[in-house]
Every structure is written in C-alpha cells, then in structure tokens.
N, C-alpha and C. Protein backbone atom coordinates (compact mmCIF):
# COMPACT_ATOMS: atom_id res chain seq x y z
N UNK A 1 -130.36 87.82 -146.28
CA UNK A 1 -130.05 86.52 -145.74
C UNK A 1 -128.77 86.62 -144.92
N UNK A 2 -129.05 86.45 -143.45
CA UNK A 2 -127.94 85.88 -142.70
C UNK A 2 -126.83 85.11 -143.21
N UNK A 3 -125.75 85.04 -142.97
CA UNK A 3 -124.80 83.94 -142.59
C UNK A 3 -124.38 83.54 -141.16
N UNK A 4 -124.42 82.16 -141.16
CA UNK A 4 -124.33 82.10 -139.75
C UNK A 4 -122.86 80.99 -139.64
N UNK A 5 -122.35 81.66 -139.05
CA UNK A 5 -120.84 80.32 -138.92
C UNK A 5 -120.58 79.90 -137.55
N UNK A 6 -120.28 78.63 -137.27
CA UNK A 6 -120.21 77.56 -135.89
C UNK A 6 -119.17 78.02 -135.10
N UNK A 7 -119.18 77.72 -133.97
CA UNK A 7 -118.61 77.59 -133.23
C UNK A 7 -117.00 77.43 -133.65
N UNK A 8 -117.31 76.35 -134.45
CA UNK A 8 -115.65 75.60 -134.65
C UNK A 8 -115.27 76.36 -136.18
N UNK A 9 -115.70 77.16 -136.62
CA UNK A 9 -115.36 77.97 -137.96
C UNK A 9 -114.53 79.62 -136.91
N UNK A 10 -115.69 79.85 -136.14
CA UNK A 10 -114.80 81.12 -135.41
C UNK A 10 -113.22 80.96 -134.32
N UNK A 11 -114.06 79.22 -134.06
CA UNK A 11 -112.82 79.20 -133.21
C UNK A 11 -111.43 78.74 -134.25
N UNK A 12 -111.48 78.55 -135.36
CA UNK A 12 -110.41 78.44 -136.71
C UNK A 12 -110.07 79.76 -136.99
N UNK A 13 -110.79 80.77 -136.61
CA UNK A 13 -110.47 82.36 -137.09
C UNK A 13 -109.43 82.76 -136.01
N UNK A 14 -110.23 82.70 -134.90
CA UNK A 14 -109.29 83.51 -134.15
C UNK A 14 -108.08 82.47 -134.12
N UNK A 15 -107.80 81.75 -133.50
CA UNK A 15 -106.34 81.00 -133.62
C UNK A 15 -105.71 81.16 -134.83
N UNK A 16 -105.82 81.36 -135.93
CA UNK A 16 -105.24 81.33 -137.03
C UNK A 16 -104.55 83.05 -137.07
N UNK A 17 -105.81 84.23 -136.74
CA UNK A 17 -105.26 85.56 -136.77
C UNK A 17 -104.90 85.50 -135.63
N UNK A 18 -105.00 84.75 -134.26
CA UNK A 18 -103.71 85.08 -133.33
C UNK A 18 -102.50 85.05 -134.05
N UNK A 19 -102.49 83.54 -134.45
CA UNK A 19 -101.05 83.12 -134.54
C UNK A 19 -100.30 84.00 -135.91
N UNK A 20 -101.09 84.29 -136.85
CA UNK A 20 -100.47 85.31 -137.43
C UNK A 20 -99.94 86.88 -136.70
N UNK A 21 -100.77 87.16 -136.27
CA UNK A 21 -100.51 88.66 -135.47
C UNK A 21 -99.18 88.27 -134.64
N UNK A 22 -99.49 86.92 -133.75
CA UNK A 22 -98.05 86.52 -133.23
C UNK A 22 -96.63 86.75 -133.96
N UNK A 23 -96.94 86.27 -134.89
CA UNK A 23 -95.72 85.51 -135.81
C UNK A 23 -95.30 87.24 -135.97
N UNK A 24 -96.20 87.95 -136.49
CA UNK A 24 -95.71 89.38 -136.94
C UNK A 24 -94.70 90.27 -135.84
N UNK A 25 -95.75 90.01 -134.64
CA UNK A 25 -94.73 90.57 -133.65
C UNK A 25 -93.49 89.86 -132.87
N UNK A 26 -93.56 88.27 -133.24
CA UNK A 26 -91.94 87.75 -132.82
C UNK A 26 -91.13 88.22 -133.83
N UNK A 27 -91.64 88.49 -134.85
CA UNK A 27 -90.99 88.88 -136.25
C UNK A 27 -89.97 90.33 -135.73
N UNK A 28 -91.28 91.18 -135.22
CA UNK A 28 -90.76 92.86 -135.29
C UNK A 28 -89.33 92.63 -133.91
N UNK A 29 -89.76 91.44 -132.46
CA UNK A 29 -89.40 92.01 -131.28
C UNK A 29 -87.71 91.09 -131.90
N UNK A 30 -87.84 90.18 -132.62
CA UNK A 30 -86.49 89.22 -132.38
C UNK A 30 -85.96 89.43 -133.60
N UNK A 31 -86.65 89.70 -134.84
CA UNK A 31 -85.49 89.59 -136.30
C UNK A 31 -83.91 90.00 -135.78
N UNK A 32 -84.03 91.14 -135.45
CA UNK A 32 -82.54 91.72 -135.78
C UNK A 32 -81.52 90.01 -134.94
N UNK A 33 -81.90 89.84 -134.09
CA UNK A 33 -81.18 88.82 -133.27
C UNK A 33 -80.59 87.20 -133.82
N UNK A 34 -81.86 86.82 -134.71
CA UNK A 34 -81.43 85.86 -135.36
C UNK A 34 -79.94 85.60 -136.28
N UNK A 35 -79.34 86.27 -137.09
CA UNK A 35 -78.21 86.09 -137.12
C UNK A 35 -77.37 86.15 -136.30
N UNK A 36 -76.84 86.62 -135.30
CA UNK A 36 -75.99 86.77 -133.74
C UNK A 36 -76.06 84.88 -133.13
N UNK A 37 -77.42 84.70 -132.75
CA UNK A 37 -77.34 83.45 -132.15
C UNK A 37 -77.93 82.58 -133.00
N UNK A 38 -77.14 82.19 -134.28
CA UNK A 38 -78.13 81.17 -135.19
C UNK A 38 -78.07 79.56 -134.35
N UNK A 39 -77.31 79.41 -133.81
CA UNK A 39 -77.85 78.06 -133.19
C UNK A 39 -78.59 77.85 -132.24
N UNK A 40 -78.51 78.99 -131.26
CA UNK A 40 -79.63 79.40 -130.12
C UNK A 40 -80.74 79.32 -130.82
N UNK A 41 -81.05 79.81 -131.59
CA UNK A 41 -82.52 80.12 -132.07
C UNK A 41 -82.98 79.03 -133.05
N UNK A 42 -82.15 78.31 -134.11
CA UNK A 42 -82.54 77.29 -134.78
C UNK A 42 -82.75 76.02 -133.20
N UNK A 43 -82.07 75.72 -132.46
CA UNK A 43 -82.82 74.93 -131.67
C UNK A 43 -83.94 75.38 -130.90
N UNK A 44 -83.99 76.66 -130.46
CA UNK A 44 -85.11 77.61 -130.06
C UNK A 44 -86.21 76.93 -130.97
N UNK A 45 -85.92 76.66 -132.31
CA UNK A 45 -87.23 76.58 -132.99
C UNK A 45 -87.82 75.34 -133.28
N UNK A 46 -86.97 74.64 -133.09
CA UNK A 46 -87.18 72.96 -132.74
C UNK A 46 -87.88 72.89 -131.58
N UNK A 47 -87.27 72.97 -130.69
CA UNK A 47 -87.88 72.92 -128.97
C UNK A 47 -89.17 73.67 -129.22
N UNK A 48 -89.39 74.79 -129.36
CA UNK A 48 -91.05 75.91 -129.87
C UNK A 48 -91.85 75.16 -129.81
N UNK A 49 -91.22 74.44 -131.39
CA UNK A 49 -92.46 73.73 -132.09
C UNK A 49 -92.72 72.47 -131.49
N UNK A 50 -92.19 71.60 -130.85
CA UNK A 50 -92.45 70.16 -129.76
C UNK A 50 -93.14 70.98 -128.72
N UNK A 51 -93.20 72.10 -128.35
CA UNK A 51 -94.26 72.42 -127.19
C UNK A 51 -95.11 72.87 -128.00
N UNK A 52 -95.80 73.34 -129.27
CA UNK A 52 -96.70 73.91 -129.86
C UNK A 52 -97.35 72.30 -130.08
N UNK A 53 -96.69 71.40 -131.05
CA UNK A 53 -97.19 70.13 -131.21
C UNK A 53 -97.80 69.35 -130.29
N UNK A 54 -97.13 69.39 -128.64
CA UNK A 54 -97.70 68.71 -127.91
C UNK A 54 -98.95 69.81 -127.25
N UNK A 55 -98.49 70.66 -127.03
CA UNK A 55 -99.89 71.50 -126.98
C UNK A 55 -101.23 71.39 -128.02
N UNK A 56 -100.76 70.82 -128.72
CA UNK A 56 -101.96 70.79 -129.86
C UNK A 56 -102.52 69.43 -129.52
N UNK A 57 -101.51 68.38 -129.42
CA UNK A 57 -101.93 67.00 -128.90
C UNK A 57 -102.82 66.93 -127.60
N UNK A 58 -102.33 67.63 -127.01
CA UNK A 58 -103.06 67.40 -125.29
C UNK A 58 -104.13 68.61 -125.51
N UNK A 59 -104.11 69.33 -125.82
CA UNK A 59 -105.36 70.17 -126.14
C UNK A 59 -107.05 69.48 -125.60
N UNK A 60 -107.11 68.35 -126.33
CA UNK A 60 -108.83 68.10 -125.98
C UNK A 60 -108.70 67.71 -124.44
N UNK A 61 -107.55 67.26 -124.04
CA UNK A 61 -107.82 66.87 -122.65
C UNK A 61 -108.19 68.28 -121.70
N UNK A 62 -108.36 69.26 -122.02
CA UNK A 62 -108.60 70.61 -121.54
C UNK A 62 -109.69 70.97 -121.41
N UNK A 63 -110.76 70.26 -122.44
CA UNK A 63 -111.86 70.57 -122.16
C UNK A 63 -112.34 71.61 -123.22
N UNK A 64 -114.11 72.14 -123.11
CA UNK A 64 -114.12 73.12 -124.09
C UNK A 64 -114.03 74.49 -123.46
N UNK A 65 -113.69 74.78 -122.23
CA UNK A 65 -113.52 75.90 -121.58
C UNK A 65 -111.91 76.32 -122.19
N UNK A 66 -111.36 75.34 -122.13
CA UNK A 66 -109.91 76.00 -122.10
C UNK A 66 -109.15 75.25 -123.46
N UNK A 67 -110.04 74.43 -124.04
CA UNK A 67 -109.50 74.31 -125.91
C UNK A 67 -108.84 75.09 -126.52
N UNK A 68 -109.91 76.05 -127.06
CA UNK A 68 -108.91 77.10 -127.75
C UNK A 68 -107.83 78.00 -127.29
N UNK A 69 -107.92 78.75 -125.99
CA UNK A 69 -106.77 79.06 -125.57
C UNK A 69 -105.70 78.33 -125.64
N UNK A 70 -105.67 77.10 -125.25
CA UNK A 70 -104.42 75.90 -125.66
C UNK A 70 -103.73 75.42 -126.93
N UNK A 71 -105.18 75.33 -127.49
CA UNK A 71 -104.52 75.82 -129.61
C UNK A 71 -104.35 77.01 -129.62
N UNK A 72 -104.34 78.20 -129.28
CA UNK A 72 -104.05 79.81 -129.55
C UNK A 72 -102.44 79.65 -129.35
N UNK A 73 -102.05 79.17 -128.01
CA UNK A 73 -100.79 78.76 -127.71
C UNK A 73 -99.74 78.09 -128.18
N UNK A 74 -100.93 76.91 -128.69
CA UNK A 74 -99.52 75.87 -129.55
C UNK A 74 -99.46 76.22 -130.91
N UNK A 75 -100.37 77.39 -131.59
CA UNK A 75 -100.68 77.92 -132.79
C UNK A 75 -99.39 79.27 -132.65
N UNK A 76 -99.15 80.08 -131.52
CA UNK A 76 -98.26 80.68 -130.98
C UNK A 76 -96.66 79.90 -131.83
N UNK A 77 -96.87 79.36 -131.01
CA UNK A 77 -95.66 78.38 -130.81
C UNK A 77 -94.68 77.74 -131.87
N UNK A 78 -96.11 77.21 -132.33
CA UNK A 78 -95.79 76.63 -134.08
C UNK A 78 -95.25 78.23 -134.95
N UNK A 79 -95.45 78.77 -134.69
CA UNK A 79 -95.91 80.31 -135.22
C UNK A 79 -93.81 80.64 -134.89
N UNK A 80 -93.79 80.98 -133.99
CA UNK A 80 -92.59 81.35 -133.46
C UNK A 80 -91.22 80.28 -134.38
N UNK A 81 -91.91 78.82 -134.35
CA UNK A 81 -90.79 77.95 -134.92
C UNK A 81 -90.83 78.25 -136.43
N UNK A 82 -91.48 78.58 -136.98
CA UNK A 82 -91.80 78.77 -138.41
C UNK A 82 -90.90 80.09 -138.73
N UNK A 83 -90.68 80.82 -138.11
CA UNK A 83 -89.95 82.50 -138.03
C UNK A 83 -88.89 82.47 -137.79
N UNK A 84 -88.50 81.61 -136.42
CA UNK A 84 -86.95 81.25 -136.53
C UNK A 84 -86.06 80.49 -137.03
N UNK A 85 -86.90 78.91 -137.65
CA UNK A 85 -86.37 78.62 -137.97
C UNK A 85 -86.17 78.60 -139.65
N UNK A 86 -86.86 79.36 -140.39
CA UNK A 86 -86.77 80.18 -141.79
C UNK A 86 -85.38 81.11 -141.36
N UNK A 87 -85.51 82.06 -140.53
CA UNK A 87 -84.12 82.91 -140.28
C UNK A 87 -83.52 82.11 -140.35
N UNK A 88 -83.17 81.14 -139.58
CA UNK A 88 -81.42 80.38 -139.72
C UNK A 88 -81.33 79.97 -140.46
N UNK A 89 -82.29 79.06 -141.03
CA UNK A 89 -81.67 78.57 -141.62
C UNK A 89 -81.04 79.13 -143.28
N UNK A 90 -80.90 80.17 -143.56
CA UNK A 90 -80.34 80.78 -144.52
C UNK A 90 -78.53 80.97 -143.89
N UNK A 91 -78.49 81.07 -142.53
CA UNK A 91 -77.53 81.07 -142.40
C UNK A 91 -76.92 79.41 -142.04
N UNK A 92 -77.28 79.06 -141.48
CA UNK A 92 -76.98 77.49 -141.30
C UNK A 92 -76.94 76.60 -143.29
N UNK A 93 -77.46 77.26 -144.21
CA UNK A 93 -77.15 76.85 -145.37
C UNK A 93 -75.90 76.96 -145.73
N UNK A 94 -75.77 78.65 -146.02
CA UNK A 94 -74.50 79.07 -146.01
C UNK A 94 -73.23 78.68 -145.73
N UNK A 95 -73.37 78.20 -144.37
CA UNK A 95 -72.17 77.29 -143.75
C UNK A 95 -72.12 75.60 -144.33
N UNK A 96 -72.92 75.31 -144.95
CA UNK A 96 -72.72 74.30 -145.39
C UNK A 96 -72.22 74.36 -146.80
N UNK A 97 -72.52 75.27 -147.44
CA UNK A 97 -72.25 75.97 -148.75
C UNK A 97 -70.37 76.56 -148.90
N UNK A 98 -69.98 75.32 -148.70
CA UNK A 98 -68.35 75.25 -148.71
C UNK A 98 -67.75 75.67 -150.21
N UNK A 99 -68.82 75.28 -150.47
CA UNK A 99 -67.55 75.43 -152.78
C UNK A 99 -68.32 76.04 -153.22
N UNK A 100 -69.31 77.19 -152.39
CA UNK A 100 -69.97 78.70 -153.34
C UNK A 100 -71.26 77.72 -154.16
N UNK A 101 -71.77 76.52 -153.68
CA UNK A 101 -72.84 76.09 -154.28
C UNK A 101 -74.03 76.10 -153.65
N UNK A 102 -74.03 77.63 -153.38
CA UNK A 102 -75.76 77.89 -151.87
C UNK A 102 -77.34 77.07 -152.89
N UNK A 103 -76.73 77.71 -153.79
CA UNK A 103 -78.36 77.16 -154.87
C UNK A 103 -78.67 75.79 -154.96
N UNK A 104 -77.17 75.14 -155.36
CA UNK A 104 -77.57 73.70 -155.35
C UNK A 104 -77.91 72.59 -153.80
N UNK A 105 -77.17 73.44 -152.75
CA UNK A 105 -76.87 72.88 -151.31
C UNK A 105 -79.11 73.14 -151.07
N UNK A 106 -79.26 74.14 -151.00
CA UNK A 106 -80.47 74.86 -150.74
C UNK A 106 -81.88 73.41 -151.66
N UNK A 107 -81.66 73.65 -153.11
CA UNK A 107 -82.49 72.62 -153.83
C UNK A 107 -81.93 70.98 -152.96
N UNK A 108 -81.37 70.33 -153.01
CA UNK A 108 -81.23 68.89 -152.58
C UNK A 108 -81.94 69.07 -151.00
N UNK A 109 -81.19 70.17 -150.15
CA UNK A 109 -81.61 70.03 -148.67
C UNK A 109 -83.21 69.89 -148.71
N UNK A 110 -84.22 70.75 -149.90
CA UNK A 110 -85.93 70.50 -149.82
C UNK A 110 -86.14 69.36 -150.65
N UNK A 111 -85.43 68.93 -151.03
CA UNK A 111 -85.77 67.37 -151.50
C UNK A 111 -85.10 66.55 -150.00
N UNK A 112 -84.76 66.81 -149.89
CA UNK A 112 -84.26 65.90 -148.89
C UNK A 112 -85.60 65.95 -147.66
N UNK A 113 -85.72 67.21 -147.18
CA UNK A 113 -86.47 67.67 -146.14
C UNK A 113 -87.88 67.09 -146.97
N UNK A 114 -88.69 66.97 -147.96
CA UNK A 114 -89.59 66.48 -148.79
C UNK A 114 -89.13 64.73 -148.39
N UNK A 115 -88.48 64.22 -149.02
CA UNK A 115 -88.35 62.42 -148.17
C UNK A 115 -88.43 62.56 -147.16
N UNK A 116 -87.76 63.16 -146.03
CA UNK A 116 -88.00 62.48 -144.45
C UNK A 116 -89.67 62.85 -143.79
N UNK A 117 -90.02 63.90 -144.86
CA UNK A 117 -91.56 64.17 -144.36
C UNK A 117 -92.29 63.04 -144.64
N UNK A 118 -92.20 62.42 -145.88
CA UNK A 118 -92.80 61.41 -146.84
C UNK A 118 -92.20 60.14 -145.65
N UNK A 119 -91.25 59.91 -144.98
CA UNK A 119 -91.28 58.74 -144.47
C UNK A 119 -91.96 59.08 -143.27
N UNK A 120 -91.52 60.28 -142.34
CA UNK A 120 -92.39 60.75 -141.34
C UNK A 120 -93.75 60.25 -141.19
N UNK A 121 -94.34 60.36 -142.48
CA UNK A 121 -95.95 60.50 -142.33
C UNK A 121 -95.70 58.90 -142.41
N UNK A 122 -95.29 58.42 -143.12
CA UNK A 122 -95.86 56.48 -143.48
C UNK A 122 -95.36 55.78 -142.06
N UNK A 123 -94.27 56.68 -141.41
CA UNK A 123 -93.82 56.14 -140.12
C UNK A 123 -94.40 56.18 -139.42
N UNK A 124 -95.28 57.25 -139.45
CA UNK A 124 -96.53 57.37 -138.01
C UNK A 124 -97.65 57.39 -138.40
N UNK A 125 -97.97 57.17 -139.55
CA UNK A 125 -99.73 55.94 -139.76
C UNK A 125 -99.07 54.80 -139.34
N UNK A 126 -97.86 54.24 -139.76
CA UNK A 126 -97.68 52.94 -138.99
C UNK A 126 -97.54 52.33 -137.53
N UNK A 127 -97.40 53.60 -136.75
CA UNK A 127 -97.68 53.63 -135.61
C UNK A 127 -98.71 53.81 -135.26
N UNK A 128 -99.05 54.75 -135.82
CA UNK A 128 -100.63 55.11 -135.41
C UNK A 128 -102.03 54.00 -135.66
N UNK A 129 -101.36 52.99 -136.72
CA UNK A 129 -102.10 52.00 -137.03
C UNK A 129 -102.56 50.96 -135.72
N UNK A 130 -101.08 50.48 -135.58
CA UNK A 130 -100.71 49.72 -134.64
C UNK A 130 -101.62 50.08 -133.31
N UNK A 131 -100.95 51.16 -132.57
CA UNK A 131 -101.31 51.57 -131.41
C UNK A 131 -102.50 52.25 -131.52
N UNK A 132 -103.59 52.08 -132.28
CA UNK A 132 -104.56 53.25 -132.63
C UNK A 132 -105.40 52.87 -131.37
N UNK A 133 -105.38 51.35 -130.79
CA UNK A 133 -106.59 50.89 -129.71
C UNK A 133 -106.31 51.60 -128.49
N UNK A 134 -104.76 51.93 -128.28
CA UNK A 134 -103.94 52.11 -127.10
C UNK A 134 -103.41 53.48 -126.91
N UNK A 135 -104.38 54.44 -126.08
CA UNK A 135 -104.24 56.15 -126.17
C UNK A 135 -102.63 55.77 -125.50
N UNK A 136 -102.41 55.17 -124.42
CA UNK A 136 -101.00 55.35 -123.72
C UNK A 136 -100.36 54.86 -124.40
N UNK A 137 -100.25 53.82 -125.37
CA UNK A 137 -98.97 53.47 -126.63
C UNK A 137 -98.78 55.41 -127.41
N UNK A 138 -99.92 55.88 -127.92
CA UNK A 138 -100.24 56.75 -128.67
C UNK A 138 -98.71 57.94 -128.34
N UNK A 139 -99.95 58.27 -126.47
CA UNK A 139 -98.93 58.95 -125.64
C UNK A 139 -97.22 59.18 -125.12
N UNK A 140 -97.07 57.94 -125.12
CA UNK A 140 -95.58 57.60 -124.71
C UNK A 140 -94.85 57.56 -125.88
N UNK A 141 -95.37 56.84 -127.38
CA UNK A 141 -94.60 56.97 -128.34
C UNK A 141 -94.29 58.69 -128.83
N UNK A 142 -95.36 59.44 -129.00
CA UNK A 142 -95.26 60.65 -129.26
C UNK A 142 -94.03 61.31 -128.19
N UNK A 143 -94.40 61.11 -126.85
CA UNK A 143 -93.39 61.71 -125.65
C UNK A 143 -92.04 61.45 -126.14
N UNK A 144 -91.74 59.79 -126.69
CA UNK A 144 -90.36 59.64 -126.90
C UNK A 144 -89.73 60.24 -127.79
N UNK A 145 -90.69 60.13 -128.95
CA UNK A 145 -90.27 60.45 -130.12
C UNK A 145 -90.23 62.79 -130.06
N UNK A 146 -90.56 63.05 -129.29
CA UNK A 146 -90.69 64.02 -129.12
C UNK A 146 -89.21 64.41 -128.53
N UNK A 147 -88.41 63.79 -127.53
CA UNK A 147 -87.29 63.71 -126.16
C UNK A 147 -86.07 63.20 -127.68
N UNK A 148 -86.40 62.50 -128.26
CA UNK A 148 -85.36 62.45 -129.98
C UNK A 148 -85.31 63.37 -130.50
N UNK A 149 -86.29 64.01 -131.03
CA UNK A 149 -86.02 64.91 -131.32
C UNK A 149 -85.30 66.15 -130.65
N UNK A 150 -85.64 66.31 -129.52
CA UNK A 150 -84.79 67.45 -129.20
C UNK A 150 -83.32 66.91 -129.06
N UNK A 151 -83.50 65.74 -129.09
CA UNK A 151 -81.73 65.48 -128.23
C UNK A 151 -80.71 65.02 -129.56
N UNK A 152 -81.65 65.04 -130.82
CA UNK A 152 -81.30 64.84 -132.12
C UNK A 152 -80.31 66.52 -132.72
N UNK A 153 -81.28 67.07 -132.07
CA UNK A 153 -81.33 68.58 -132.74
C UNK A 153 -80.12 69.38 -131.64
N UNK A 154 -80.25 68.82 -130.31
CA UNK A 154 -78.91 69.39 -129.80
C UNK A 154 -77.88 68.45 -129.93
N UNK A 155 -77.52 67.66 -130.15
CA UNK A 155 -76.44 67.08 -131.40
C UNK A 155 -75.71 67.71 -132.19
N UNK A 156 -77.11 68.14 -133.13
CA UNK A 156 -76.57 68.52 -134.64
C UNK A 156 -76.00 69.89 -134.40
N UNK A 157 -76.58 71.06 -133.41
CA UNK A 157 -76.66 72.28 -133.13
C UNK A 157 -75.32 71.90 -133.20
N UNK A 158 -74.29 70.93 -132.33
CA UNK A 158 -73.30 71.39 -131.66
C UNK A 158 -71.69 71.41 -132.52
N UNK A 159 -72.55 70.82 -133.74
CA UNK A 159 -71.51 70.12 -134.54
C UNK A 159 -71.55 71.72 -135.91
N UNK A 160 -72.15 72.44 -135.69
CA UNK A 160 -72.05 73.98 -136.17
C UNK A 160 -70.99 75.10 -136.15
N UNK A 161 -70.09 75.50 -136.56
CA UNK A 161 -69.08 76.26 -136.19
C UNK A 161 -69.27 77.71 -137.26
N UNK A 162 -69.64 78.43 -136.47
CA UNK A 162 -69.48 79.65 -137.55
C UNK A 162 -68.51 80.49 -137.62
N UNK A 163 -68.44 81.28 -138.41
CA UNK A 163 -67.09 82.32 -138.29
C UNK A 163 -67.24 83.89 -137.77
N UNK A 164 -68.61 83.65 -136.81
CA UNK A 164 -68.79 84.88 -136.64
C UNK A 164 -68.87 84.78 -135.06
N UNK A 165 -68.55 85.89 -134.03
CA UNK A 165 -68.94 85.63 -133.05
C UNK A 165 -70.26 86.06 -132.22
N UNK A 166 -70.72 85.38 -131.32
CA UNK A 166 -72.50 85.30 -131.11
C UNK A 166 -72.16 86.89 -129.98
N UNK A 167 -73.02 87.33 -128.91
CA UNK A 167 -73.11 88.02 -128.62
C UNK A 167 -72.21 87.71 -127.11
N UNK A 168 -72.48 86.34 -126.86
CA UNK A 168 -71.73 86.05 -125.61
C UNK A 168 -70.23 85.81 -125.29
N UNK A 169 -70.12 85.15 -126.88
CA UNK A 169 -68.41 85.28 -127.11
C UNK A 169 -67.72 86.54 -127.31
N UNK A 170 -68.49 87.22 -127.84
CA UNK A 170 -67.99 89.11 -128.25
C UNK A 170 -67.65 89.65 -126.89
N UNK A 171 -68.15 89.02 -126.06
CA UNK A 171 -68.25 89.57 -124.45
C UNK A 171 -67.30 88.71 -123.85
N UNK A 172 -66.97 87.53 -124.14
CA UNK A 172 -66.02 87.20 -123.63
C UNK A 172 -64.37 87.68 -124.11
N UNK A 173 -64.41 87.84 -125.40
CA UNK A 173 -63.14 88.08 -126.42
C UNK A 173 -62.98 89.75 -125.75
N UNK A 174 -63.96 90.39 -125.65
CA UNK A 174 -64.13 91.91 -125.24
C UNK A 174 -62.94 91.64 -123.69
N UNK A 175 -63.92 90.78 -123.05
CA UNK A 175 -63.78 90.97 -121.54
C UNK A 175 -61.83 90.41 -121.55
N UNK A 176 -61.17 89.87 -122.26
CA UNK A 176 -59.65 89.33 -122.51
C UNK A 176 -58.74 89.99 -123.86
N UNK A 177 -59.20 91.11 -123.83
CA UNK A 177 -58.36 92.29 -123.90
C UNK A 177 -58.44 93.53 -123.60
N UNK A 178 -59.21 93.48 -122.99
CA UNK A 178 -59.22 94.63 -121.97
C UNK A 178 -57.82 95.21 -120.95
C-alpha cells in the first residue's frame, strides 16, 4: 500500500527543512559574531522577523506559483530571528543582572515575555474581530503595528550600554592611539 501525501503536506516539508538547514547555516556563518555586536544583532532580529512575518502575511497574494518560495523566505527569516535573538539575549540578560541575580532576572523576564504574548494574542483577535470585514483595516493595522515595533525596539537597543567594546569602537579606540 502506497502513501500518498498533498500538495500542502510536501509543501510543509520543504519550508520547514529549508528553514532548519537555514537556521544551521546562519548558525555556523554568524555565531562567533553575536557577542561583539549584541545590539546590532538583537535588533537585526527584531527587524528579520517583521520581514519574515510580513512575508508570511502577503504570501497568498503571490499566487500558487510563487507561495512557497515566499514562505521558504519568511520561514528563512523567522529562522534567522530565532538564532539571533536567543544569542543576545543571554548577553542583554546579563547586563541587566546588576546584583549577580541572572537566574531570577532570566525566570520573571519568561513570565513576563509569557503576559505580553497572552495580551498580544487577545489584542489582535480584538482587532482581528473588529476589522475581520475590512482586508485594508487588516493591512494598515498590521503595517503600523509592525513600524512600532521596530521603532519600539530601536529605542530600547539604544538605552543598552555594555562594557565591552563592539568591533567598530575597537577600531575607533585602535585608530586614537596610534
């Protein structure tokens, strides 16, 4: 006896082992780098993932010629934010971890990150409720709320001070004593 699997079961395979195989090789080409530029790359991974998300959103408008390549991409993407922003944030803990309490700073921050998901989701069925008749309410709210987020996240980036220097400051501190 055959097995026979659809269309939309293979096209779940390959995007899924792209985006793994991806993830492996942003893994091999960038690890060492992630500590050097932890704020470069923790917003790197914010920004990623708003183009993986909206790539996933606009996806059906593509058609079935060019669907899955467009989820392969935003599966990419998502893929890349998931890698970098796990790296930093061990170091972006750390720095918050002022009185040697990484364990306890670490437990509250996934409770914390656990509520804003939990309002996340009730926040946007409630939008999604609302605007469900209206694809361009749908559209524009996602766009905005998308343009917050990044401008949320370069905010927070900036308010970061580490005690180490990134690769560009080493080059500058280099280049003024010379």
């Amino acid at each position: 006896m055959y097995v026979t699997f659809g269309v939309g079961a293979l096209s779940k395979i390959v995007r899924d082992t792209t985006s793994m195989a991806g993830s492996l090789l942003f893994t091999y080409l960038y690890s060492d780098d992630f500590g050097y530029d932890v704020r470069q790359w923790r917003l790197f991974a914010d920004v990623i993932n708003d183009v993986g998300l909206t790539l996933a959103f606009i996806a059906p408008m593509f058609g079935k010629d060019y669907f899955l390549p467009v989820t392969i991409v935003a599966g990419l993407c998502t893929s890349a934010c998931g890698i970098s922003a796990g790296a930093t944030k061990a170091a972006i803990s750390q720095w918050f971890a002022l009185n040697n309490n990484l364990t306890d700073l670490v437990a509250k921050e996934g409770s914390q990150e656990t509520a804003v998901n939990v309002l996340g989701l009730l926040g946007g069925w409630a939008m999604l409720t609302s605007f469900n008749s209206s694809g361009s309410a749908v559209a524009w709210s996602f766009a905005f709320l998308t343009v917050l987020h990044v401008v949320a996240n370069v905010c927070a980036i900036q308010h970061l001070r580490f005690d180490t220097l990134n690769g560009i400051r080493f080059g500058i501190v280099f280049e003024r004593f010379q």
